[in-house]
C-alpha atoms as a PDB file:
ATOM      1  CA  UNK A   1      -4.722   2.423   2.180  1.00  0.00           C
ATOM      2  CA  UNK A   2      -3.686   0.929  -1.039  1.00  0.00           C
ATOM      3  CA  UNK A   3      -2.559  -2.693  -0.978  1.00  0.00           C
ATOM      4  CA  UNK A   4       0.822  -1.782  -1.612  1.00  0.00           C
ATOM      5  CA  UNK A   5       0.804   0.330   1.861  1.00  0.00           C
ATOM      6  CA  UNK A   6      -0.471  -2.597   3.542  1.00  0.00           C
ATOM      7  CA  UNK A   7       2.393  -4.470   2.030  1.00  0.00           C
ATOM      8  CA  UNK A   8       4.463  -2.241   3.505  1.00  0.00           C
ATOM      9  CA  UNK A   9       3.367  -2.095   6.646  1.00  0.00           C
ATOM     10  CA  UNK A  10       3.456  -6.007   6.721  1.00  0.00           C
ATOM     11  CA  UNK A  11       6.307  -6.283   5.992  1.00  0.00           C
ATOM     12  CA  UNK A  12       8.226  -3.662   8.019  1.00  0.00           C
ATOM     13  CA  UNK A  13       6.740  -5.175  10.869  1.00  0.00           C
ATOM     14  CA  UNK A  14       7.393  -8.445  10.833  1.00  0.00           C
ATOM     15  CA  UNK A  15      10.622  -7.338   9.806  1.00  0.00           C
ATOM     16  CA  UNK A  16      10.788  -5.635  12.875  1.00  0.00           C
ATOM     17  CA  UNK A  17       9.555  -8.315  15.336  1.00  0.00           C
ATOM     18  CA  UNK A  18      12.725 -10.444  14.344  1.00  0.00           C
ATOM     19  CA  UNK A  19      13.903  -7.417  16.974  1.00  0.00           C
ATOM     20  CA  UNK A  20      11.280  -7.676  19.449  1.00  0.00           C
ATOM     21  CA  UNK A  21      13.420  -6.886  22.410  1.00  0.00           C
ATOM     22  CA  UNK A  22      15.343  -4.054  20.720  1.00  0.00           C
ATOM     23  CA  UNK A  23      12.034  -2.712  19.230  1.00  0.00           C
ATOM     24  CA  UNK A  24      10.007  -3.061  23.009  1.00  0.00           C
ATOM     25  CA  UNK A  25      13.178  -1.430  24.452  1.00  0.00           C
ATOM     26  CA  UNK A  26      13.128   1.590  21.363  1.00  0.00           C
ATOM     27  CA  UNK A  27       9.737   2.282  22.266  1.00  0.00           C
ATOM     28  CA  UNK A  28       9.784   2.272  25.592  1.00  0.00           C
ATOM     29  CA  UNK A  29      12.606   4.881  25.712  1.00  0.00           C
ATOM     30  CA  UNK A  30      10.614   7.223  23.373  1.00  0.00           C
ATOM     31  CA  UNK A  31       7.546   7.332  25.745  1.00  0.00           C
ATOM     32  CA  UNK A  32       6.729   9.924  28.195  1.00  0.00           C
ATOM     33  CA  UNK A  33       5.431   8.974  31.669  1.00  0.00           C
ATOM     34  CA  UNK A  34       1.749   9.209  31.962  1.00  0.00           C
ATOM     35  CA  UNK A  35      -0.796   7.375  34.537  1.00  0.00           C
ATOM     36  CA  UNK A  36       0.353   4.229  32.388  1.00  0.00           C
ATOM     37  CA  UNK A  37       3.566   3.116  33.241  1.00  0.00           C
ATOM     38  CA  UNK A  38       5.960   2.943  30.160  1.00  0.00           C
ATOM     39  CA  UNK A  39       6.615  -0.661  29.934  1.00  0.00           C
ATOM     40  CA  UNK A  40       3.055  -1.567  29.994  1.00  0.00           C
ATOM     41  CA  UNK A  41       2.425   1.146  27.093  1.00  0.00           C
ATOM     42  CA  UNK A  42       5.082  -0.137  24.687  1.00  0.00           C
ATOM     43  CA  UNK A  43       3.388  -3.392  25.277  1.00  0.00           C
ATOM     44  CA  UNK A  44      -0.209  -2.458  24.549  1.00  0.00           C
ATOM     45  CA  UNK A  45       1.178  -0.566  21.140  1.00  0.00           C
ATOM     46  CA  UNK A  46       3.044  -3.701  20.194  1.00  0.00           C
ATOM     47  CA  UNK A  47       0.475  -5.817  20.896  1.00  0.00           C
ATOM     48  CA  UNK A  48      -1.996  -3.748  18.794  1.00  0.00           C
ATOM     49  CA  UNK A  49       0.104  -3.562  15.993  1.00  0.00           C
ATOM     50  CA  UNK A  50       0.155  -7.470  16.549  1.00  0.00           C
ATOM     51  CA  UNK A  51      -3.198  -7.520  16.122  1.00  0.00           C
ATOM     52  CA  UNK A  52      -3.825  -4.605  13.725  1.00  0.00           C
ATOM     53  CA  UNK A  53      -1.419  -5.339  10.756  1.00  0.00           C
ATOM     54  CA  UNK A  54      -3.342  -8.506  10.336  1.00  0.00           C
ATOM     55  CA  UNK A  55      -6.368  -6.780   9.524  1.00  0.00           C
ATOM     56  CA  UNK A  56      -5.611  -3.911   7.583  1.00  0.00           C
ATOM     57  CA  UNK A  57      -6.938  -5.918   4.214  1.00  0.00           C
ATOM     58  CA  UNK A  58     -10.062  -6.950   5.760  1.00  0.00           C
ATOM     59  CA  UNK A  59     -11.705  -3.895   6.465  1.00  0.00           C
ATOM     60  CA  UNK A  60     -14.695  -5.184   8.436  1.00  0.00           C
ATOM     61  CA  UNK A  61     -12.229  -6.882  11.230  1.00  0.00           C
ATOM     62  CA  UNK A  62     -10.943  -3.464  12.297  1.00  0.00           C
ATOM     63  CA  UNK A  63     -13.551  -2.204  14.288  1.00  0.00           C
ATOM     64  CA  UNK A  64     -13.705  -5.288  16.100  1.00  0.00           C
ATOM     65  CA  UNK A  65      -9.841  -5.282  17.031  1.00  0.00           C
ATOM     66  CA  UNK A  66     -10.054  -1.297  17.735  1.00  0.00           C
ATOM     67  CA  UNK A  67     -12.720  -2.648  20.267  1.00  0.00           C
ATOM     68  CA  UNK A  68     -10.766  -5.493  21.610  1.00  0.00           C
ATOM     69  CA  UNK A  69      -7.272  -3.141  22.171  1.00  0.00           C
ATOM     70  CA  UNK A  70      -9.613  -0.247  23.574  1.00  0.00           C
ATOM     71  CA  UNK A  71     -10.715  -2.658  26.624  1.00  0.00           C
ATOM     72  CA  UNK A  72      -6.649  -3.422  27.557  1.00  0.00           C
ATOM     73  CA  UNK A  73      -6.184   1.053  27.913  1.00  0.00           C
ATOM     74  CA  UNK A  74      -7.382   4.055  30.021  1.00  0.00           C
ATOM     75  CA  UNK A  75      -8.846   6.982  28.249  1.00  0.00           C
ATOM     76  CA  UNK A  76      -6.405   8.657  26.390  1.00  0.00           C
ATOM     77  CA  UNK A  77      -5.647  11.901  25.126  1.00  0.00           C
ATOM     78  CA  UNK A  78      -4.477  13.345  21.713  1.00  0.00           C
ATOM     79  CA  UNK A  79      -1.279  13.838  23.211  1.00  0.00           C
ATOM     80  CA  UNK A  80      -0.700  10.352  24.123  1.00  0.00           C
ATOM     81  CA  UNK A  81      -2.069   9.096  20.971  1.00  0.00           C
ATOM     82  CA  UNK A  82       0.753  10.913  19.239  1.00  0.00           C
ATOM     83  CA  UNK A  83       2.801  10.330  21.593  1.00  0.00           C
ATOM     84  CA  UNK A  84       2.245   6.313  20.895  1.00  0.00           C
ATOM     85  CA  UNK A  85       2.915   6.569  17.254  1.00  0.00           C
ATOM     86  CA  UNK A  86       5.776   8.606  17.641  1.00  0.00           C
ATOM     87  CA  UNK A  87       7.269   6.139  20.266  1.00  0.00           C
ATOM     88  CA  UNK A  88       6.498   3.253  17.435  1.00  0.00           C
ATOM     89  CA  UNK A  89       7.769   5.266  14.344  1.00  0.00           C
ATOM     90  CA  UNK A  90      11.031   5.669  16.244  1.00  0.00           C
ATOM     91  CA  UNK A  91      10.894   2.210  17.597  1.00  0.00           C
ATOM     92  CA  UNK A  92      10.844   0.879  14.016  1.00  0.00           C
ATOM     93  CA  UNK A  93      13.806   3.239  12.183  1.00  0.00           C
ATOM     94  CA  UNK A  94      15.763   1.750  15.663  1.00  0.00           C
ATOM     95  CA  UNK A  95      15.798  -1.192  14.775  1.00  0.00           C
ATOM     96  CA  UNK A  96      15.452  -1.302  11.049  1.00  0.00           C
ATOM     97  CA  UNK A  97      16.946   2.009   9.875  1.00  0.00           C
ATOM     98  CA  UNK A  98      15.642   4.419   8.395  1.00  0.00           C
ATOM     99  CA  UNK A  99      12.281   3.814   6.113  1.00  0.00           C
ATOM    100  CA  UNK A 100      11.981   4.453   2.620  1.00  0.00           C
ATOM    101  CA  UNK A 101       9.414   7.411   2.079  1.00  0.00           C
ATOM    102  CA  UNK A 102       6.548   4.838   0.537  1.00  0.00           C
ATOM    103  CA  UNK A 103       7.230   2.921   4.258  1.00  0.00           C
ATOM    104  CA  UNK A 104       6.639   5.900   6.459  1.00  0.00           C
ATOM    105  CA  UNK A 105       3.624   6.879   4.452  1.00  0.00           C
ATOM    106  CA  UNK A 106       1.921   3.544   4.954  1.00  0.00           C
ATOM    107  CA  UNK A 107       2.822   3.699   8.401  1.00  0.00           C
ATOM    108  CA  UNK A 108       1.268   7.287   9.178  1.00  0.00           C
ATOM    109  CA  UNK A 109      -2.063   6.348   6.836  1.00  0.00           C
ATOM    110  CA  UNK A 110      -2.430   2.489   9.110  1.00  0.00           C
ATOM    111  CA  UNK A 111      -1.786   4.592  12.393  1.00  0.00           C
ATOM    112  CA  UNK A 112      -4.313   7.091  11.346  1.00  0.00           C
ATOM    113  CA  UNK A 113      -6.648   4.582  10.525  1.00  0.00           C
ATOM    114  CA  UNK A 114      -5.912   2.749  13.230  1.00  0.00           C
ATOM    115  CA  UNK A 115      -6.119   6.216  15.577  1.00  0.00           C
ATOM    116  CA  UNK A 116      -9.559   7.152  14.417  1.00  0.00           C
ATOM    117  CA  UNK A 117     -11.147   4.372  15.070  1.00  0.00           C
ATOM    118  CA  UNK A 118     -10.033   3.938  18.476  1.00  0.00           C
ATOM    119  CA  UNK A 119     -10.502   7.183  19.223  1.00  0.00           C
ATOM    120  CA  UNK A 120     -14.029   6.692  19.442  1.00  0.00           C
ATOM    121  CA  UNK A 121     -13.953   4.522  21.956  1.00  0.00           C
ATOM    122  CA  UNK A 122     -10.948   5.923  24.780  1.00  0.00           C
ATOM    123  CA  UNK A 123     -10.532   9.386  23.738  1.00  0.00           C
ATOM    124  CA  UNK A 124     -10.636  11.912  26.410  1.00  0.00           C
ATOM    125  CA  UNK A 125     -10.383  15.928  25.475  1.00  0.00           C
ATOM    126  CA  UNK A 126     -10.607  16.828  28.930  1.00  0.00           C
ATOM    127  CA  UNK A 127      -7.549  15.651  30.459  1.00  0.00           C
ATOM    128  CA  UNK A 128      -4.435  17.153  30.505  1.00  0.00           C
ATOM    129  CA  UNK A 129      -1.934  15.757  28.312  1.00  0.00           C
END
């Protein structure tokens, strides 16, 4: 990510988190059931974002939070993965409109970051999404 993207990202959410209800609510609705109940979900993704946005310019910190977010969730899927960043995407253009193209870049490059490192450590091919 270039430090413009991290910018971004920065900013976005802590522009966000001045909605923290409306955002929690946002992503809740966009999640499907799974064997973790919704509420609980949206709060795992918003606290790793939390967590995560902090340490997108210090590279050698991210591992260490992937590790530390991995031990709060189940084994996960692809499905629920993408399912997760969907759910924040959406819970972000709730409740600050739609983002500029540069924004939803940085978004998809920090939660693909983000996604392969903690895929490593609670992915799960074999169950069913």
């Amino acid at each position: 990510m270039t430090p413009y993207q991290i910018d971004e990202v920065v900013r976005s959410w802590q522009a966000a988190c001045e909605h923290r209800d409306a955002l929690r609510g946002a992503i809740t609705a966009h999640l499907p059931e799974d064997s973790m109940p919704v509420q609980d979900r949206a709060d795992w993704i918003l606290h790793t974002v939390d967590r995560f946005h902090l340490v997108l310019a210090t590279p050698h910190l991210m591992a260490t939070t992937a590790i530390e977010m991995a031990a709060l969730r189940h084994a996960v899927t692809s499905c629920e993965l993408r399912s997760d960043k969907q759910a924040l995407m959406f819970g972000l253009e709730t409740v600050l409109g739609p983002l500029s193209e540069e924004c939803t870049l940085a978004w998809h490059r920090a939660c693909g970051l983000f996604g392969d490192l903690i895929a490593e450590l609670i992915f799960n091919p074999f169950r069913n999404c």
